[in-house]
Protein backbone atom coordinates (compact mmCIF):
# COMPACT_ATOMS: atom_id res chain seq x y z
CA UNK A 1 0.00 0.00 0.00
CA UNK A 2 1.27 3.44 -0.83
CA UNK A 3 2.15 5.81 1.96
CA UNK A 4 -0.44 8.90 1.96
CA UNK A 5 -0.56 12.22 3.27
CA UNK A 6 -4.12 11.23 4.64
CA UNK A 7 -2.33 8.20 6.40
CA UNK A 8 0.37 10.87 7.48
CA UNK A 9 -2.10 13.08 8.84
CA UNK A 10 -4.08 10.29 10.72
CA UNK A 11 -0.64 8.54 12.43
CA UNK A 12 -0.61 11.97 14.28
CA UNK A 13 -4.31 12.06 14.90
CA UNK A 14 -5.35 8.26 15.66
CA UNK A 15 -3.86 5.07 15.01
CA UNK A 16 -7.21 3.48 15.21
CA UNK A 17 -8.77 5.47 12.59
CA UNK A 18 -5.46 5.18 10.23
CA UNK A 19 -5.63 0.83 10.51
CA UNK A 20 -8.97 0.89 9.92
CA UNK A 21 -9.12 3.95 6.97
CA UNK A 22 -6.15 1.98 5.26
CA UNK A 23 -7.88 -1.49 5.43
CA UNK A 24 -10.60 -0.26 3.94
CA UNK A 25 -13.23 1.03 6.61
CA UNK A 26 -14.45 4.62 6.37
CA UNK A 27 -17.10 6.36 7.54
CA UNK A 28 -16.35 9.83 6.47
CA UNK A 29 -18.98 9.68 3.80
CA UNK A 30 -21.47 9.85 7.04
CA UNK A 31 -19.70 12.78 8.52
CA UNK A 32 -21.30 16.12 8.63
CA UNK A 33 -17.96 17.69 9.35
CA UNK A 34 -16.17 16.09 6.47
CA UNK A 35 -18.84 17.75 4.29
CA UNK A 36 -18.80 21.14 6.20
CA UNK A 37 -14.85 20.82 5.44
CA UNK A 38 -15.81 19.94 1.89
CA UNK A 39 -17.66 22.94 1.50
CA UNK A 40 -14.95 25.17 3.33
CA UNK A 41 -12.61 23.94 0.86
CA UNK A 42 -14.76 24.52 -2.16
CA UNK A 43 -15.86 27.79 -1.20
CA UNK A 44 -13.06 29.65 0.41
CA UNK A 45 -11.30 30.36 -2.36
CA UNK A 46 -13.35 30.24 -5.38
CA UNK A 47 -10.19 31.95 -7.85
CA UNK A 48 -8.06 29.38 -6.81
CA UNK A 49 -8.95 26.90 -9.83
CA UNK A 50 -8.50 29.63 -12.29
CA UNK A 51 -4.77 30.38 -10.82
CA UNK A 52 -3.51 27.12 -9.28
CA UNK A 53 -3.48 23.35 -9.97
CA UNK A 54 -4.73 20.02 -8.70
CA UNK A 55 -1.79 17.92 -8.37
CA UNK A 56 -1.67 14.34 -8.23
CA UNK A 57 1.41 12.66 -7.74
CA UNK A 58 2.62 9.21 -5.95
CA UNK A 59 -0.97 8.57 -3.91
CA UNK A 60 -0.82 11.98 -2.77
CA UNK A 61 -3.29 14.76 -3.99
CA UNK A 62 -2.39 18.42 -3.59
CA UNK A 63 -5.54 20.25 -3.53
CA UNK A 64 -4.11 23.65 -4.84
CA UNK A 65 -0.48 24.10 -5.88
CA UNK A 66 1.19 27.35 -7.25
CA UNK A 67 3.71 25.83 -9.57
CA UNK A 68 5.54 29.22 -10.16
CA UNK A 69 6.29 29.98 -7.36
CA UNK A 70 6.25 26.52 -5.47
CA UNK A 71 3.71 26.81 -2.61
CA UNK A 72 0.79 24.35 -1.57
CA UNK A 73 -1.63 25.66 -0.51
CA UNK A 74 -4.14 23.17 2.19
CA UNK A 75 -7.27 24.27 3.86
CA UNK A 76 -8.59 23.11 6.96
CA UNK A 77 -11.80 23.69 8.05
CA UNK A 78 -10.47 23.73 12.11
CA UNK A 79 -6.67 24.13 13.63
CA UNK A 80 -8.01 21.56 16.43
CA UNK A 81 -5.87 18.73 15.07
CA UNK A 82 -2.85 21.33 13.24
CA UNK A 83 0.17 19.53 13.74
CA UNK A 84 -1.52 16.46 11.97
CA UNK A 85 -1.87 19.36 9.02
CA UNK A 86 1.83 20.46 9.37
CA UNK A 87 3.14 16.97 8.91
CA UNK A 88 0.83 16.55 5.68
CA UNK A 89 1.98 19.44 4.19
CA UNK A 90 5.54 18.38 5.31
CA UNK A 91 4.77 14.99 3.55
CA UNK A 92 3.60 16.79 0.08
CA UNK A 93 6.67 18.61 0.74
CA UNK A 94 8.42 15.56 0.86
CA UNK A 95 7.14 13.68 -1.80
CA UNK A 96 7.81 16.46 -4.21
CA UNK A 97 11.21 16.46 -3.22
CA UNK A 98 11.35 13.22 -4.49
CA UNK A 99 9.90 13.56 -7.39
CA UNK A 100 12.63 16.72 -8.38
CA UNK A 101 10.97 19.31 -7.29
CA UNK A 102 12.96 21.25 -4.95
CA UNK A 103 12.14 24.86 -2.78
CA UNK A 104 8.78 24.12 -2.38
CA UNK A 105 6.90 25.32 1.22
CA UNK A 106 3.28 25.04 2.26
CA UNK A 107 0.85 26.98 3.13
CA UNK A 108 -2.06 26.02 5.89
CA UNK A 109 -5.30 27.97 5.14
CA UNK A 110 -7.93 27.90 7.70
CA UNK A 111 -10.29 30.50 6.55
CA UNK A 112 -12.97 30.47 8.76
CA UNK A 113 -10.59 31.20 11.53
CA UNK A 114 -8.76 33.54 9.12
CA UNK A 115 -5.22 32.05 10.27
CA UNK A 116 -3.01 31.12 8.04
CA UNK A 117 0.64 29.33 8.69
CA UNK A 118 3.46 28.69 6.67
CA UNK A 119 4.93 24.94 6.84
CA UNK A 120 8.50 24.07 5.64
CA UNK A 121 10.51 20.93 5.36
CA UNK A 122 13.28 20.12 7.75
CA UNK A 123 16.36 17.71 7.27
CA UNK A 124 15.29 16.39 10.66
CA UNK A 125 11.60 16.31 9.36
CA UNK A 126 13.13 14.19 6.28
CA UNK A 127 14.49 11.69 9.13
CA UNK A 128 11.08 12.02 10.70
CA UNK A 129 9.21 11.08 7.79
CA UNK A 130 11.08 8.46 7.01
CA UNK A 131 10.33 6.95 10.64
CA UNK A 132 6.28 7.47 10.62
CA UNK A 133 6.03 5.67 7.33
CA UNK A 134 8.11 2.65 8.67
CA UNK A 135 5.43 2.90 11.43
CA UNK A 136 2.74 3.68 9.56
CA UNK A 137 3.66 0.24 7.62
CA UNK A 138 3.56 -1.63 10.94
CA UNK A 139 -0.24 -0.60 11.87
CA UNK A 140 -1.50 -1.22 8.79
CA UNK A 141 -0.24 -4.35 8.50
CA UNK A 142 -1.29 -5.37 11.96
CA UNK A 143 -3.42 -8.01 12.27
CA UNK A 144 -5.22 -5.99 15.56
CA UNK A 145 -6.59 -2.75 15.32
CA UNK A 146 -5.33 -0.56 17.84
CA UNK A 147 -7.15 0.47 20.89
CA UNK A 148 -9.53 3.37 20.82
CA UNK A 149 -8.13 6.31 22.07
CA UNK A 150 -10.56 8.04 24.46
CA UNK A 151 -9.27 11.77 23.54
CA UNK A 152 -11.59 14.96 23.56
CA UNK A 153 -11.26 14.56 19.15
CA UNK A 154 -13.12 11.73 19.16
CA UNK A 155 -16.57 13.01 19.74
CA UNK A 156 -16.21 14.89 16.28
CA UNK A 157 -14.77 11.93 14.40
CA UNK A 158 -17.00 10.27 11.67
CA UNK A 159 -15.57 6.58 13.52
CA UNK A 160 -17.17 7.56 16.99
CA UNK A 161 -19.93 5.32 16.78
CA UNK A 162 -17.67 2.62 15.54
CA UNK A 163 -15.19 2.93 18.21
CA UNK A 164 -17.75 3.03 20.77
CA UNK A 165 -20.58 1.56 20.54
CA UNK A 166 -21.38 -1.09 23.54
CA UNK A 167 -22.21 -4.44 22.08
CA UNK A 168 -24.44 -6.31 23.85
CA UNK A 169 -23.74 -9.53 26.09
């Protein structure tokens, strides 16, 4: 299975949700805040099509990316899980790097809290990268998914009825 930025995003959010999205069960087509985020994304910036492009590129899908002057661009609809979004715009960072393309930074939008950061790509993030796909490789190939996590996130997450739900006797 190819290492995404979606898998990079969910190492730092959830291990649970990142074995179970990568074998194959998802629930974020039930999820009223995946299609607020959706909408965010859609909306926000309506120019952007016009002026930047949709990249795709080894698994990974780079929403909007100014090829002239080498930024990403990646909006979130809520900061409330950021450093998951830092090390997926460090991963398309990465990737592209890999590909040839060199000098490229991110940009996290979050326009409905009108915040925006800029990301950029470490050596030590390189080395770090390396590491959380090596682990990444080692949940997903588990044959257990790992425990739920019990953190404040959950409540919003489109698995929360998966994770717990009490099964009877």
């Amino acid at each position: 299975m190819d290492i995404t930025a979606t898998l990079i995003n969910l190492y730092h959010v959830c291990k649970r949700e990142l074995w179970l999205h990568a074998n194959n069960i998802r629930f974020e087509h039930t999820s009223d805040l995946v299609y607020d985020g959706k909408l965010i994304h859609e909306n926000s910036y309506p120019q952007r099509p016009e002026r930047y492009e949709e990249l795709e590129i080894d698994g990974c899908k780079i929403d909007f990316y100014d090829a002239r002057n080498k930024i990403i661009h990646e909006i979130k609809r809520s900061d409330k899980v950021e450093r998951a979004h830092q090390w997926q715009v460090k991963y398309y960072i990465f990737v592209l790097e890999q590909n040839g393309i060199d000098g490229v930074t991110g940009l996290l939008e979050y326009p409905t809290l009108r915040h925006t950061e800029h990301v950029n790509l470490s050596d030590e993030d390189r080395k770090k990268i390396e590491e959380i796909k090596t682990e990444i490789v080692k949940i997903i190939h588990s044959d257990d998914c790992p425990p739920v996590i019990n953190a404040r996130i959950c409540k919003s997450c489109s698995y929360y009825e998966f994770c717990y739900v009490e099964e009877e006797g």
